[in-house]
N, C-alpha and C. Protein backbone atom coordinates (compact mmCIF):
# COMPACT_ATOMS: atom_id res chain seq x y z
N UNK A 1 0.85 -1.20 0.00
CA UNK A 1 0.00 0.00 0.00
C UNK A 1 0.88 1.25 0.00
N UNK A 2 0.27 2.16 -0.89
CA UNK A 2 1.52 3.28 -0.99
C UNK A 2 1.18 4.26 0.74
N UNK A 3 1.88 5.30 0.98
CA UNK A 3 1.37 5.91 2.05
C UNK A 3 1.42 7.81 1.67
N UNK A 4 0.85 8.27 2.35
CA UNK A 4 0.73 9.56 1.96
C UNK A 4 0.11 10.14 3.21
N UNK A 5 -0.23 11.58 3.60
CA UNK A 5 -0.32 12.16 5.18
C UNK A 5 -2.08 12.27 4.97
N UNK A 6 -2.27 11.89 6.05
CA UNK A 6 -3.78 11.70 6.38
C UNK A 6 -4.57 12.99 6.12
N UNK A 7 -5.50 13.34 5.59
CA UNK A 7 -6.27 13.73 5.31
C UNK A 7 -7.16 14.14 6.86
N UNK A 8 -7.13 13.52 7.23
CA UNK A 8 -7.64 14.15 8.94
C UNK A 8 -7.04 14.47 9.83
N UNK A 9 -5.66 13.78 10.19
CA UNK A 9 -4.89 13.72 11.33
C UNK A 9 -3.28 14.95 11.09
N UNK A 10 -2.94 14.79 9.32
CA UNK A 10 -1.67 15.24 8.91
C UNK A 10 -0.23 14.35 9.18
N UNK A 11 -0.61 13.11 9.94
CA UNK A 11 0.25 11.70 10.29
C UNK A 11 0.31 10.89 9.00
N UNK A 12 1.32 10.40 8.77
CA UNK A 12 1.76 9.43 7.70
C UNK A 12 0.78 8.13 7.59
N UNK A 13 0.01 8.07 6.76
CA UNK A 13 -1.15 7.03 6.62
C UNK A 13 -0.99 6.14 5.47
N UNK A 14 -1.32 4.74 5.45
CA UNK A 14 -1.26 3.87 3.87
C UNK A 14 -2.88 3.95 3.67
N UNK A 15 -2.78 4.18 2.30
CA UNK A 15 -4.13 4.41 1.58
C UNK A 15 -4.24 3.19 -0.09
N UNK A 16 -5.32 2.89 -0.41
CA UNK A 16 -5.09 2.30 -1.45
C UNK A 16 -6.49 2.67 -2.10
N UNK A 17 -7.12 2.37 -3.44
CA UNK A 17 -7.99 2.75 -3.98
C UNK A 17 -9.03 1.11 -3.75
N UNK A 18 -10.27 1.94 -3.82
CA UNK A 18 -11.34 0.35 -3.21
C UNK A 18 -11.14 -0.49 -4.44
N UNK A 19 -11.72 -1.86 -4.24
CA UNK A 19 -12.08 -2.77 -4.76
C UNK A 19 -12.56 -2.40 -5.93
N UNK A 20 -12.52 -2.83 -7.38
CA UNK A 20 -12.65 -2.29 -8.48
C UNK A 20 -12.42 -1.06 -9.06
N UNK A 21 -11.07 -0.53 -8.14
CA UNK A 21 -10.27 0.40 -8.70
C UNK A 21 -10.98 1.54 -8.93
N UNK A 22 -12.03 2.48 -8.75
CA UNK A 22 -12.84 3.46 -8.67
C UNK A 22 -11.68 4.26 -8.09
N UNK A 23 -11.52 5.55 -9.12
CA UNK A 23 -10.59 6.30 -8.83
C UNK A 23 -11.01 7.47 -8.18
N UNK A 24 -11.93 7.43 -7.57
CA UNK A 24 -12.81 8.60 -7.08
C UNK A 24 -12.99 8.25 -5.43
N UNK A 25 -11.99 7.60 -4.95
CA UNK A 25 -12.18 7.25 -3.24
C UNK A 25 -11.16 6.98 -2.91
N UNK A 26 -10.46 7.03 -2.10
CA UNK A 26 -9.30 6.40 -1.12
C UNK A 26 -9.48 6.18 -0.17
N UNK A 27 -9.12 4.59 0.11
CA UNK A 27 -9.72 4.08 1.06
C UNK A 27 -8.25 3.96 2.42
N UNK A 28 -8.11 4.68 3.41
CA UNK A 28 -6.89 5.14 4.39
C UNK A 28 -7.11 4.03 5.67
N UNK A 29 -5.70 3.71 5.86
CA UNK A 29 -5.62 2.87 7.29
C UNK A 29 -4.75 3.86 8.01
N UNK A 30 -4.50 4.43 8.99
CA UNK A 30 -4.52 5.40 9.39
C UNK A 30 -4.12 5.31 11.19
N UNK A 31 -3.13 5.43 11.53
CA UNK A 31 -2.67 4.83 13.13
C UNK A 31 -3.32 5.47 13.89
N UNK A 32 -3.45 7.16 13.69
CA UNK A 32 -4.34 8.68 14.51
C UNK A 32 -5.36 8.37 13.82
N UNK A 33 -5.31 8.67 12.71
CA UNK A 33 -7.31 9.22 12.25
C UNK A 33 -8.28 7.79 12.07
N UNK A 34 -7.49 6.90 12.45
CA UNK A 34 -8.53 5.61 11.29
C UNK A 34 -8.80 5.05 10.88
N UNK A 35 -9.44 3.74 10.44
CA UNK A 35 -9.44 3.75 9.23
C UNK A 35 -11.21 4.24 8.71
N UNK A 36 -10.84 4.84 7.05
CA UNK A 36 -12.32 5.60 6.52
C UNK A 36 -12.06 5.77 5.43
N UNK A 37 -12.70 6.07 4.67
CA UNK A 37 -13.01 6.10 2.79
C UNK A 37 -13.25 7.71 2.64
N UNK A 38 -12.52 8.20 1.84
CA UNK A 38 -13.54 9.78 1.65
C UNK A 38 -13.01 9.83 -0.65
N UNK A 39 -13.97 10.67 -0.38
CA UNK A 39 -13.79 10.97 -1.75
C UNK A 39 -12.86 12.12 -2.09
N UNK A 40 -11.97 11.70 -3.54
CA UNK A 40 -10.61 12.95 -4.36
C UNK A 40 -11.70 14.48 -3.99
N UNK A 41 -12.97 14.30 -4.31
CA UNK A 41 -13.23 15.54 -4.16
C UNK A 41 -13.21 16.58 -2.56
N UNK A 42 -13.91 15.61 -1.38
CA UNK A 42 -13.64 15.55 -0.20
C UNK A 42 -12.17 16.14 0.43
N UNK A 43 -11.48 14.98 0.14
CA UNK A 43 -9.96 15.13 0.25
C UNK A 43 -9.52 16.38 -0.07
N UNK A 44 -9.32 16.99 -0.94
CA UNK A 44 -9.07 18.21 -1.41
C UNK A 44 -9.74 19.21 -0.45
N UNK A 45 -11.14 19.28 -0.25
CA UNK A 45 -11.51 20.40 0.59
C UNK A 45 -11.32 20.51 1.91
N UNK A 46 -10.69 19.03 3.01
CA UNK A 46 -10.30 18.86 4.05
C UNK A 46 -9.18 19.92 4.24
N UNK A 47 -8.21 19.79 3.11
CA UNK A 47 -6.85 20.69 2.98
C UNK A 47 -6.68 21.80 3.63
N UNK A 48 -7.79 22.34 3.76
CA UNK A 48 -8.71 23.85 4.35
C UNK A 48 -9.19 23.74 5.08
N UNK A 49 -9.49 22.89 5.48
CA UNK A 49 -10.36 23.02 7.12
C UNK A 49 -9.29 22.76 8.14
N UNK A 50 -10.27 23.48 9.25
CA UNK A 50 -8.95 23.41 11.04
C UNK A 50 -8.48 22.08 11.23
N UNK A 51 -7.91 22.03 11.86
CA UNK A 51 -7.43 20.85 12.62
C UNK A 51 -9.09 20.02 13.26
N UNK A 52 -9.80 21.09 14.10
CA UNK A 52 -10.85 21.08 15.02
C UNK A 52 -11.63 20.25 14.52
N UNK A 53 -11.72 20.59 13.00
CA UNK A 53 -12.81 19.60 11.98
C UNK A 53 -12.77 18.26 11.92
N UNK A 54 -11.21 18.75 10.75
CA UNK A 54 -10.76 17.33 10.95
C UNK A 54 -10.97 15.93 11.93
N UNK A 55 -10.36 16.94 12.99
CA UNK A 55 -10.40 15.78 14.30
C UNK A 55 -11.93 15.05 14.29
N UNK A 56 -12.94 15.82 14.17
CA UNK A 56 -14.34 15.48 14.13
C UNK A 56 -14.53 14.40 13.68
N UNK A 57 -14.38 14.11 12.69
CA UNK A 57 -14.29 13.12 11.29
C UNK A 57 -12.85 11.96 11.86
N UNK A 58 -12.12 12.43 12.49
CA UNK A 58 -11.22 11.22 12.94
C UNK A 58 -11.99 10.71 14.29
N UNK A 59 -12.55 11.48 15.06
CA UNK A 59 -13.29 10.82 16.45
C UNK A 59 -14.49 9.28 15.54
N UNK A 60 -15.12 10.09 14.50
CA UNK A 60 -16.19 9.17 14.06
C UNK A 60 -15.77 7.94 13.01
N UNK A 61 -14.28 8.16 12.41
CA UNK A 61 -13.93 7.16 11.80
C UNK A 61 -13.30 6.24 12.72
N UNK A 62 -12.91 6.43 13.95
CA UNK A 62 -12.56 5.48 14.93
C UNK A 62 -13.51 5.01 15.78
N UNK A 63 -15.00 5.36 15.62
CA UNK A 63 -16.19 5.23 16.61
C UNK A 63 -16.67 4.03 15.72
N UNK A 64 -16.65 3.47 14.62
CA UNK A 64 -17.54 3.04 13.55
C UNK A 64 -17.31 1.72 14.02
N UNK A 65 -18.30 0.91 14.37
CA UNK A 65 -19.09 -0.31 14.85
C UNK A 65 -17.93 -1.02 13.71
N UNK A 66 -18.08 -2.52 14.88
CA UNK A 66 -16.94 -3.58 14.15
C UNK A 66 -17.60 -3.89 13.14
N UNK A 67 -16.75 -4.18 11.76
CA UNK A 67 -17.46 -4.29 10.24
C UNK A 67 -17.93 -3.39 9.95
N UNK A 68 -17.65 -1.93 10.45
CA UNK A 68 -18.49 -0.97 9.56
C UNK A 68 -16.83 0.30 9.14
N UNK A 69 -17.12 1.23 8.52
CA UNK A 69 -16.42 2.41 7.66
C UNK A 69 -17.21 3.33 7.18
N UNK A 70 -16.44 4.42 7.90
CA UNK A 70 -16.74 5.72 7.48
C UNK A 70 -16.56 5.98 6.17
N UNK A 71 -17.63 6.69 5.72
CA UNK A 71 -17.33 7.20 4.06
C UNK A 71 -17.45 8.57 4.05
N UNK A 72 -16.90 8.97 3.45
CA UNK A 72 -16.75 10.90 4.03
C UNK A 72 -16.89 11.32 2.38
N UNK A 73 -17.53 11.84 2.00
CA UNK A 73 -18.20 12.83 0.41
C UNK A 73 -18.40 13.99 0.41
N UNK A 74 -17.81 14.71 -0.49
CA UNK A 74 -18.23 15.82 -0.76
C UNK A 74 -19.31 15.92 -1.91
N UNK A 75 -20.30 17.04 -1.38
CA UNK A 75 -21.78 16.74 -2.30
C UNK A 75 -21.57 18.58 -2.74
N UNK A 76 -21.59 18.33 -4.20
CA UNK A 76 -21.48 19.62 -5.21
C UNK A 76 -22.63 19.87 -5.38
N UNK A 77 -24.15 20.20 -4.87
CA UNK A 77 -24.71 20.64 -5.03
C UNK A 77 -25.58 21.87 -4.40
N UNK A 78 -24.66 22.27 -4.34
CA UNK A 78 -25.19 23.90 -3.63
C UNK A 78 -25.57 23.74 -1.90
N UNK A 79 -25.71 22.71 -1.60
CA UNK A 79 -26.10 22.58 0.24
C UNK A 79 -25.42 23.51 0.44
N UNK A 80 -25.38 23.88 2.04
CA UNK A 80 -24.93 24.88 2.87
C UNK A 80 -24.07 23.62 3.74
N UNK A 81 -24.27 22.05 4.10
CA UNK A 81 -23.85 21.17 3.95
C UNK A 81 -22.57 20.57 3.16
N UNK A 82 -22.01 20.32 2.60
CA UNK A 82 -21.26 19.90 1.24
C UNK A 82 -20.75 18.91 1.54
N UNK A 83 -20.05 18.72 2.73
CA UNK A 83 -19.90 17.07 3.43
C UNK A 83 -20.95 16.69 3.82
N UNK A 84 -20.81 15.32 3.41
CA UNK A 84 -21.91 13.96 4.01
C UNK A 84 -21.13 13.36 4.36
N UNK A 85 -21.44 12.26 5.46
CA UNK A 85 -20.69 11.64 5.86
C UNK A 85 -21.75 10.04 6.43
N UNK A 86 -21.48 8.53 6.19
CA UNK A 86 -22.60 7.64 6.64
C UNK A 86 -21.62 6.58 6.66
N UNK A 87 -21.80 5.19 6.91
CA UNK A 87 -21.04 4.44 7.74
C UNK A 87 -21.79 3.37 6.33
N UNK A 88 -20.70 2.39 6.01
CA UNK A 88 -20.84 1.16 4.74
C UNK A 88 -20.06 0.09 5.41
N UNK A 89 -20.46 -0.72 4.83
CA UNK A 89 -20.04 -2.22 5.37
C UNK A 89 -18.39 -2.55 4.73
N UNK A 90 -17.52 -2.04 5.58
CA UNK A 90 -15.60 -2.50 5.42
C UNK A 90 -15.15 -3.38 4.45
N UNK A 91 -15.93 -4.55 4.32
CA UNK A 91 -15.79 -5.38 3.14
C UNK A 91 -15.82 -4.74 2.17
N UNK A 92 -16.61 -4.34 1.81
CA UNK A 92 -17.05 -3.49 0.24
C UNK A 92 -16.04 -2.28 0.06
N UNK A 93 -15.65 -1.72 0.55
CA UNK A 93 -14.13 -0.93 0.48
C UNK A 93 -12.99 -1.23 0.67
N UNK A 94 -12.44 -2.13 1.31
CA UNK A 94 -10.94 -2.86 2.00
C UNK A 94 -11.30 -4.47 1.20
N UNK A 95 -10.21 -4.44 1.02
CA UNK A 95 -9.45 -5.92 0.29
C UNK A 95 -9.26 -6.35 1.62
C-alpha cells in the first residue's frame, strides 16, 4: 500500500484505492485518524479546514461499529452542507 499524510490527522497514513479500482475514493488505514473512505473531491476540501474539523471526522472514523467504515463525500450541489458523511459495510471498500 503506498502511504501519503492523512487527510484528517496530517500523520503518515497507507491508503489504497477500493475494490474495483474506482478512482474517485481512497480508502486510508490510518494509526491517529482511522481507518475511513472519503472521496478525491472531499480530500481536497479537508486541505482547508482546522485541525478542530478534521479531528471530528477522525473521532467518528474510529467510533464506527466492528465491520463498519466511514465514508466521508463531498456533495457539489449547492447545500450549505457539502460534506456527508454515513457508515458502509468495510468489506465493500478494504481488500
Amino acid at each position: 500500500m503506498p502511504t501519503q499524510i492523512c487527510p484528517l490527522c496530517g500523520k503518515k497514513a497507507k491508503y489504497d484505492n477500493p475494490p474495483g479500482n474506482s478512482e474517485e475514493y481512497k480508502c486510508f488505514l490510518c494509526p491517529v485518524g482511522g481507518s475511513f473512505v472519503i472521496s478525491l473531491m472531499a480530500e481536497d476540501h479537508f486541505a482547508k479546514f482546522p485541525i478542530i474539523d478534521r479531528t471530528y471526522y477522525s473521532d467518528k472514523a474510529k467510533d464506527a461499529k466492528k465491520g463498519k467504515v466511514l465514508i466521508i463525500q463531498f456533495c457539489d450541489d449547492g447545500s450549505e452542507a457539502p460534506l456527508i458523511q454515513r457508515y458502509d459495510e468495510k468489506a465493500e471498500w478494504f481488500r
